[in-house]
Protein backbone atom coordinates (compact mmCIF):
# COMPACT_ATOMS: atom_id res chain seq x y z
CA UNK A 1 23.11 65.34 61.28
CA UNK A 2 21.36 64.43 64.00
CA UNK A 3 18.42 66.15 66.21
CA UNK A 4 19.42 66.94 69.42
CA UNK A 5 15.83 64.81 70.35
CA UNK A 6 17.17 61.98 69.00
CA UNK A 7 20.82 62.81 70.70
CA UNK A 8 19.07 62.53 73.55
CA UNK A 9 17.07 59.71 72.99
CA UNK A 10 20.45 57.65 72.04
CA UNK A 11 21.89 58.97 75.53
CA UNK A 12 18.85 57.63 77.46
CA UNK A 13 18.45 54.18 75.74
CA UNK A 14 22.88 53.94 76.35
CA UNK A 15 22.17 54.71 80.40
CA UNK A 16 19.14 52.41 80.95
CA UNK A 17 21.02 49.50 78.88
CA UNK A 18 24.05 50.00 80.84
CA UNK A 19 22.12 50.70 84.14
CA UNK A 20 20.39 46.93 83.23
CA UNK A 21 17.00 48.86 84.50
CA UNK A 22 14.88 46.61 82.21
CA UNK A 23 15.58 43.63 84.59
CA UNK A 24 14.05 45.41 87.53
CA UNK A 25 10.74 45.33 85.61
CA UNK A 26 8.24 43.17 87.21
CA UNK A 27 4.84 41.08 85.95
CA UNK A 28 4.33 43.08 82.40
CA UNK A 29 3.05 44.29 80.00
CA UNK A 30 3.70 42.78 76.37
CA UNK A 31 5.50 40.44 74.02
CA UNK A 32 8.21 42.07 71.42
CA UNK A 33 8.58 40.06 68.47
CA UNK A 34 12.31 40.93 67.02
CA UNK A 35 12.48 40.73 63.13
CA UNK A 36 15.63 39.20 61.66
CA UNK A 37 16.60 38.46 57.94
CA UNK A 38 20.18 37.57 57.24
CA UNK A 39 23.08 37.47 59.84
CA UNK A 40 26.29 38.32 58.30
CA UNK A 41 29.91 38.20 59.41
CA UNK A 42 32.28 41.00 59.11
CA UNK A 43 33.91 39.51 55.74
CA UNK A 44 30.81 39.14 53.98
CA UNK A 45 29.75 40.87 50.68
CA UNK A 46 26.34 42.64 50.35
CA UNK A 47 24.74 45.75 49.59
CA UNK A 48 23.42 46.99 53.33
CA UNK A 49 20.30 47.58 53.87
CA UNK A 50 20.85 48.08 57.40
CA UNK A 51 20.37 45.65 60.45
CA UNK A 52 16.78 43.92 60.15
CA UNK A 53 18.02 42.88 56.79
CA UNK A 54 21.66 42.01 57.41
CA UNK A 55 22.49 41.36 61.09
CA UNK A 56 26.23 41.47 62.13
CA UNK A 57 26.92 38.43 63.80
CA UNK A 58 28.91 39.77 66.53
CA UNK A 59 26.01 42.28 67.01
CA UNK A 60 23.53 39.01 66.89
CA UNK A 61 25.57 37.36 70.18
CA UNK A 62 25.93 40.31 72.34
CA UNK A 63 21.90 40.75 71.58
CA UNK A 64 21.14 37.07 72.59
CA UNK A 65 23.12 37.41 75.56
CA UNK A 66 21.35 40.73 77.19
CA UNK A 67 17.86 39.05 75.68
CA UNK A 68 18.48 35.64 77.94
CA UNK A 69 19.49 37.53 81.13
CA UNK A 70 16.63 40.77 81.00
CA UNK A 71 13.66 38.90 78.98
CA UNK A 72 12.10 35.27 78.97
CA UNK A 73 12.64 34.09 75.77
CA UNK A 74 9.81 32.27 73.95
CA UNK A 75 8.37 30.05 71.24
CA UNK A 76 6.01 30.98 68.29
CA UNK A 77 3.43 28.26 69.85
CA UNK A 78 3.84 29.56 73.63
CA UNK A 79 3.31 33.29 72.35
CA UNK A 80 -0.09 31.97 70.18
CA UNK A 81 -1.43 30.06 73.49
CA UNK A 82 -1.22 32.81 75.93
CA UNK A 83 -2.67 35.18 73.51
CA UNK A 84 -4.96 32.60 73.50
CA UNK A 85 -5.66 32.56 76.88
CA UNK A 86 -5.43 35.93 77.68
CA UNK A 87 -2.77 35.09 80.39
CA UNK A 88 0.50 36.41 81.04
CA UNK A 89 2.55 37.56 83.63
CA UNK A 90 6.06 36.92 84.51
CA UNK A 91 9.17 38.97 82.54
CA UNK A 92 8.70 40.91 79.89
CA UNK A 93 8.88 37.73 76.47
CA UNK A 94 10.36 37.98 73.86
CA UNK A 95 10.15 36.22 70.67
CA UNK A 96 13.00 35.92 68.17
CA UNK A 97 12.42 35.89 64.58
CA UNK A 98 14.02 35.46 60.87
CA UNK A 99 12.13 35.99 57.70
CA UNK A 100 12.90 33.82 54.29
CA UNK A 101 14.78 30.71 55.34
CA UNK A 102 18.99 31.83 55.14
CA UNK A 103 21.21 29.66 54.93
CA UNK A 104 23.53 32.05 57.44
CA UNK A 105 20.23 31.60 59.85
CA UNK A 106 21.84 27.42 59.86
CA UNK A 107 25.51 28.27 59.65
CA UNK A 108 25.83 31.47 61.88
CA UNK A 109 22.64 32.16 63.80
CA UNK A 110 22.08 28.20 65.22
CA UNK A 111 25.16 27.61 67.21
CA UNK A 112 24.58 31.12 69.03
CA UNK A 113 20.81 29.85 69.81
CA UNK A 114 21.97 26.38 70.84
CA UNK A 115 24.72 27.94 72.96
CA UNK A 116 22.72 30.30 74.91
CA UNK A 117 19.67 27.47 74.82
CA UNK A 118 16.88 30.15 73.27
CA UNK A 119 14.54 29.13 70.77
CA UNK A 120 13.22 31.03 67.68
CA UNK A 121 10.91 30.45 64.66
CA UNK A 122 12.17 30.84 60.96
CA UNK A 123 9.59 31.69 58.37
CA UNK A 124 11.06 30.16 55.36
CA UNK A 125 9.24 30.65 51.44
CA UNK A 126 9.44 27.31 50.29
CA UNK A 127 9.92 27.42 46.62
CA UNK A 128 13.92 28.70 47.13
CA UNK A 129 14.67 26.01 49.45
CA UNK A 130 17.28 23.42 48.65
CA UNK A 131 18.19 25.47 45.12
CA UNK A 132 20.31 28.34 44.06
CA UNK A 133 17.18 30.41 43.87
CA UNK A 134 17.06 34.06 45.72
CA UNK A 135 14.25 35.87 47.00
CA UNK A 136 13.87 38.91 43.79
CA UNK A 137 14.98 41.72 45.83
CA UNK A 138 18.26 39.11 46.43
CA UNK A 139 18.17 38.93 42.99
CA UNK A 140 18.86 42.42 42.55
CA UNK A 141 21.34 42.79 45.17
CA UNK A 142 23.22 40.14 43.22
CA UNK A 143 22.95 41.37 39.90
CA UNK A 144 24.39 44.97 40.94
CA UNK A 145 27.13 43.36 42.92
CA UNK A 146 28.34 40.76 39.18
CA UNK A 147 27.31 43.58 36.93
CA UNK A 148 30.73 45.14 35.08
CA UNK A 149 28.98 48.05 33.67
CA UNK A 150 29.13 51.82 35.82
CA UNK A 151 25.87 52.94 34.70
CA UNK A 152 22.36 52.05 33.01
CA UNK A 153 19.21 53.12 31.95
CA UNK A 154 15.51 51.27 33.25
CA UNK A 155 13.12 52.69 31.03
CA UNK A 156 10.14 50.89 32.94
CA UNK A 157 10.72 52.65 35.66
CA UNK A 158 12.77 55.71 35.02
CA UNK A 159 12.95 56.59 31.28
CA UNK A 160 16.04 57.17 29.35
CA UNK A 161 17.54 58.74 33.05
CA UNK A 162 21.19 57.59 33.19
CA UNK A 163 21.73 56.09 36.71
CA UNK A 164 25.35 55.38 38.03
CA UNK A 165 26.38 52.26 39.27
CA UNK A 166 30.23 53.11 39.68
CA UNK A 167 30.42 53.00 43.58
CA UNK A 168 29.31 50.20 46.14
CA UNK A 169 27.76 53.33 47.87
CA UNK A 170 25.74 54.26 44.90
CA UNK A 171 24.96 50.45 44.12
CA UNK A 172 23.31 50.50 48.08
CA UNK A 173 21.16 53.94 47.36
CA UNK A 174 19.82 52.17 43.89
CA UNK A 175 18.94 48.35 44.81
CA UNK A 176 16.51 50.06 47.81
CA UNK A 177 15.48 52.33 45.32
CA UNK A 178 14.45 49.69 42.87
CA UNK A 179 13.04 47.15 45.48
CA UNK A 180 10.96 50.05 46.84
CA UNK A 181 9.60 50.03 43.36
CA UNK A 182 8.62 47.11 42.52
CA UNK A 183 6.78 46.31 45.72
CA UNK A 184 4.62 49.02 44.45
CA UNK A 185 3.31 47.32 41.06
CA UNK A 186 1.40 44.37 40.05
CA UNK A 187 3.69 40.89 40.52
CA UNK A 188 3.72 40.27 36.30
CA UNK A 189 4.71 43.46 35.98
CA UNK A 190 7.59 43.11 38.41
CA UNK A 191 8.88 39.92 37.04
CA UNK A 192 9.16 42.19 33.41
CA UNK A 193 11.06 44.76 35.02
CA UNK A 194 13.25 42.42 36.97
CA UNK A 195 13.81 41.08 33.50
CA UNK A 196 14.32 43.82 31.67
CA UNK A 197 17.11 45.26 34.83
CA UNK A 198 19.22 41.52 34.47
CA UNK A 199 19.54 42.17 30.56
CA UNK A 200 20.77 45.72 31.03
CA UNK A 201 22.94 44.88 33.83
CA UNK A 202 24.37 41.86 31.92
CA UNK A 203 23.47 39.19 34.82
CA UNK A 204 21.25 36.73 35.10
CA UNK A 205 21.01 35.48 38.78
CA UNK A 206 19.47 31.86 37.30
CA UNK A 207 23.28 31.49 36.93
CA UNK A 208 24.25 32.03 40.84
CA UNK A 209 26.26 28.95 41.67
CA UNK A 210 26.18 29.58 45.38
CA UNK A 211 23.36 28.61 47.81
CA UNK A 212 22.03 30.93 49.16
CA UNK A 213 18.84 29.75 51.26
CA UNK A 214 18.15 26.75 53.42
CA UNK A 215 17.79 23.10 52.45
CA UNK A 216 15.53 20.43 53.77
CA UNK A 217 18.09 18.64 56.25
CA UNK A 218 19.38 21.61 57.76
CA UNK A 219 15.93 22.77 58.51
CA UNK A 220 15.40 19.46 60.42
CA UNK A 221 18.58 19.81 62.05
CA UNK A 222 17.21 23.16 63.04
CA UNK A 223 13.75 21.53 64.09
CA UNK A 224 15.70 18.97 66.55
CA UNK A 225 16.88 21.48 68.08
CA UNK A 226 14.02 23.27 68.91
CA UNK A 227 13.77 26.27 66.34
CA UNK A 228 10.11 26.04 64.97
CA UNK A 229 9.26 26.81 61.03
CA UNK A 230 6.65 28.63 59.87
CA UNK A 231 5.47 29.42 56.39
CA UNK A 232 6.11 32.80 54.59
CA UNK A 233 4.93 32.23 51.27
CA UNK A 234 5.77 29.74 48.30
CA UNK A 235 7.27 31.94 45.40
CA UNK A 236 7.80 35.30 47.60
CA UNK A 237 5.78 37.44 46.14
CA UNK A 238 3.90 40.74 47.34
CA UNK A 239 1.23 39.00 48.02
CA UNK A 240 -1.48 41.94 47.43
CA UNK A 241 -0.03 42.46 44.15
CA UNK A 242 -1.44 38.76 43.00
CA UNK A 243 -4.83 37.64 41.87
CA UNK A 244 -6.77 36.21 45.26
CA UNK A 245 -6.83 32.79 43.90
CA UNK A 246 -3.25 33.07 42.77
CA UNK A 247 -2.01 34.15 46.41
CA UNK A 248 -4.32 31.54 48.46
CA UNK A 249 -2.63 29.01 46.18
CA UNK A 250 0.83 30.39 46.71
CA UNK A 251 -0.05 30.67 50.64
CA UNK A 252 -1.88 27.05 51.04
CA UNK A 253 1.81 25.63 48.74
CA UNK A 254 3.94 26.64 51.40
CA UNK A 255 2.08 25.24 54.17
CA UNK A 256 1.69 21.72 52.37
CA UNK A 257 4.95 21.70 51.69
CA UNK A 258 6.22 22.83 54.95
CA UNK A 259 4.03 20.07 56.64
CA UNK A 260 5.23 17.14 54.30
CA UNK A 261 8.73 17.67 55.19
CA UNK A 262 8.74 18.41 58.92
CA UNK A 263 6.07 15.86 59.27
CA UNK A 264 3.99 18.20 61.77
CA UNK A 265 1.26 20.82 61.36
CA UNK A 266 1.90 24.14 60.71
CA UNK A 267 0.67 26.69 62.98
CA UNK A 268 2.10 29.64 62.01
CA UNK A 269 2.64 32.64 58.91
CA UNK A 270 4.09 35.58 57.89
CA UNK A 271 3.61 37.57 54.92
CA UNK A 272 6.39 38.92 52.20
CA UNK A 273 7.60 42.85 53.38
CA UNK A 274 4.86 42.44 55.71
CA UNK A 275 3.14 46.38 55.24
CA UNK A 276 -0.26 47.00 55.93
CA UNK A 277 -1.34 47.42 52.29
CA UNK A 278 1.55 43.93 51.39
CA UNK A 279 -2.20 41.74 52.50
CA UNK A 280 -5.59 41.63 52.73
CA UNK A 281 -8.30 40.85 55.04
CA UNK A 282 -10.29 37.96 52.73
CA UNK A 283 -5.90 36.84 52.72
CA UNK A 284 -6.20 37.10 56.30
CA UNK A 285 -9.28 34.98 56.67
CA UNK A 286 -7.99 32.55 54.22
CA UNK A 287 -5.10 31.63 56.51
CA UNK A 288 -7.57 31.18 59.50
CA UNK A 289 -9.56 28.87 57.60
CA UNK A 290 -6.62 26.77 56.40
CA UNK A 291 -5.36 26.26 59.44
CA UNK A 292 -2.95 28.90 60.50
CA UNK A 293 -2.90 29.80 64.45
CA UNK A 294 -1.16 33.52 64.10
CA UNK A 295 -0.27 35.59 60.71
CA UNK A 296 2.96 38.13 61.53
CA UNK A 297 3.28 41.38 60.21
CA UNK A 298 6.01 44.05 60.63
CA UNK A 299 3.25 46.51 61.63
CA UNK A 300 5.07 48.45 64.84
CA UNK A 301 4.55 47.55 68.49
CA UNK A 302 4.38 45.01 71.35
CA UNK A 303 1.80 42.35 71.45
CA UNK A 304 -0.69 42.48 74.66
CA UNK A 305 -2.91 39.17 75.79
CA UNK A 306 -6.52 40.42 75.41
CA UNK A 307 -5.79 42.43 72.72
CA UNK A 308 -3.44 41.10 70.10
CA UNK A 309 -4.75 40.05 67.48
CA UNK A 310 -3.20 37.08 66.13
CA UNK A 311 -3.96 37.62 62.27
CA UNK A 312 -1.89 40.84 62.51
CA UNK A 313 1.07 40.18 65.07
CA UNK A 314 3.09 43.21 65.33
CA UNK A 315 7.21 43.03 64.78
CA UNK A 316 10.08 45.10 65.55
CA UNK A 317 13.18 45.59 63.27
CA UNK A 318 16.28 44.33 65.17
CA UNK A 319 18.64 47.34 65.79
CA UNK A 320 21.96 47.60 66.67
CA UNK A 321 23.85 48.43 68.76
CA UNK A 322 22.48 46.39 71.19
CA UNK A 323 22.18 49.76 73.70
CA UNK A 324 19.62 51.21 70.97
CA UNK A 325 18.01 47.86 70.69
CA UNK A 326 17.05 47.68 74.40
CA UNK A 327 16.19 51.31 74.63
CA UNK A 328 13.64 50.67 72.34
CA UNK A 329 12.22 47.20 73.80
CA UNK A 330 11.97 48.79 77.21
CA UNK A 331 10.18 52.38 75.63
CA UNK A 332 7.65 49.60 73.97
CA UNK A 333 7.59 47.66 77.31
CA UNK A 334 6.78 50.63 79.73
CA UNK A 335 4.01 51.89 77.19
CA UNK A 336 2.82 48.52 76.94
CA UNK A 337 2.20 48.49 80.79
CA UNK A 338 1.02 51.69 81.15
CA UNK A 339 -1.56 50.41 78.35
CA UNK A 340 -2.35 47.49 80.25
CA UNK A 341 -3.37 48.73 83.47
CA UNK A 342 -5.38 51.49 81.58
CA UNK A 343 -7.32 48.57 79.73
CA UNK A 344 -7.01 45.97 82.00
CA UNK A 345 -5.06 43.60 80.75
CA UNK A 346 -2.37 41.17 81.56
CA UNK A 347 0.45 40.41 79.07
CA UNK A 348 2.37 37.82 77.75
């Protein structure tokens, strides 16, 4: 049940969204960058893991909508040059983003951006795009939603421990469970347990017929119409959890090969899971010498000119409904300003 604090809370971001108070906010006081994954209609089939991971699309218009008429709506490369500067002003910006390269991000989320004329960046790992590949905690989602059996055991992680399977509810608790995991171990050893999961489940996602991720033409397509790419990795990996070499060479892939196809450099990154302890600062450095304007993160907050810095941009999970959603932009936009004219600064 809920706290009455956070009954509250919900009744005071519902009256300032419907009251439209965050357009009576002047020259401010930060940049929110909104974290997307997947947007999803209402027919779809998917284990949830809740809105910054799979984004109702009905949710995703209503969002865009309030975004265009309370915030000014910007670019990876505007946000990275007044940072830069250490000049804002103006509305509070915004900047709209989707991790791993979706497919639904072509089909679903484009014609909303187009229609309301926003841009957005897409940080797409290159190695799945164009194929039938998955990101691996896709791959589990997949392999509990084929698998026929009710139960299994994963001695890696959990012994000879029975765990049941039998109800979609039960298959949601589990693949978070498991993903949560494996984000804690070294990357070989999470390919063995991924391995070891498909043969006890009976599935092998290698054998997914249905695309799941972007190709190259659509993320032209995308390009023309304004939607920048940035790079988010090569193979996916937790990053941290690879040799250095091994992740500058995953890193440096997916900016060469992002580059070669869009013909243009690549300014921008943003790590796998994107936790504090998911990188590293000689990772951070590495992207700075290679070329990379900003690294993104989904370390909590706003993002100040002066301050920000651009090797650990700070993201927001998208919520819905949109009411919560804008209670918490404008809680992050009036500390933000109260920050600002404590420190000095001016925001983007």
């Amino acid at each position: 049940m809920m706290s009455v604090k956070t009954h509250l809370r919900n009744l005071f971001y519902y009256l300032m969204y419907r009251s439209r108070v965050s357009k009576l906010i002047g020259q401010s006081s930060g940049c929110i960058q909104l974290l997307y994954h997947q947007i999803v209609s209402c027919n779809a089939t998917f284990l949830d893991k809740g809105p910054v991971v799979h984004h109702c699309l009905e949710d995703f218009e209503q969002e865009i909508r309030f975004l265009k008429d309370t915030y000014r709506i910007i670019g990876m490369d505007e946000f990275a040059d007044t940072i830069n500067s250490g000049k804002g002003g103006g509305r509070p910006s915004v900047v709209i983003t989707f991790d791993d390269g979706y497919l639904d991000n072509y089909t679903l989320a484009l014609p909303i951006l187009k229609k309301y004329q926003v841009p957005a960046i897409v940080y797409v790992a290159t190695g799945l795009i164009g194929t039938n590949g998955m990101t691996w905690p896709d791959q589990i989602e997949y392999a509990l939603l084929k698998t026929r059996t009710t139960f299994f055991r994963l001695s890696s992680l959990w012994g000879e421990d029975p765990v049941s399977i039998e109800t979609k509810a039960q298959k949601e608790h589990i693949n978070v469970r498991i993903a949560k995991a494996l984000k804690e171990v070294p990357d070989s050893a999470r390919k063995c347990i991924l391995q070891e999961l498909f043969a006890v489940l009976g599935v092998n996602p290698a054998d997914a017929c249905d695309r799941k991720m972007l190709n190259w033409d659509e993320i032209r397509e995308m390009a023309s119409h304004g939607i920048e790419f940035g790079a988010h990795s090569h193979s996916h990996p937790i990053l941290s959890r690879l040799p250095l070499e091994e992740a500058k060479r995953d890193i440096l892939l997916s900016k060469t090969i992002l580059e070669e196809q869009l013909g243009k450099p690549v300014r921008h990154f943003a790590y796998p899971n994107g936790r504090a302890e998911d990188f590293s600062e000689e990772l951070r450095s590495y992207c700075r010498e290679i070329g990379f304007d900003t690294v993104s993160t989904v370390l909590y907050g706003a993002n100040h000119a002066g301050s920000t810095d651009l090797y650990a941009v700070k993201r927001i999970g998208a919520r819905s409904p949109v009411w919560m959603m804008a209670g918490e932009m404008l809680r992050l936009v009036l500390r933000g300003k109260a920050s600002s004219v404590r420190n000095g600064d001016m925001a983007c």
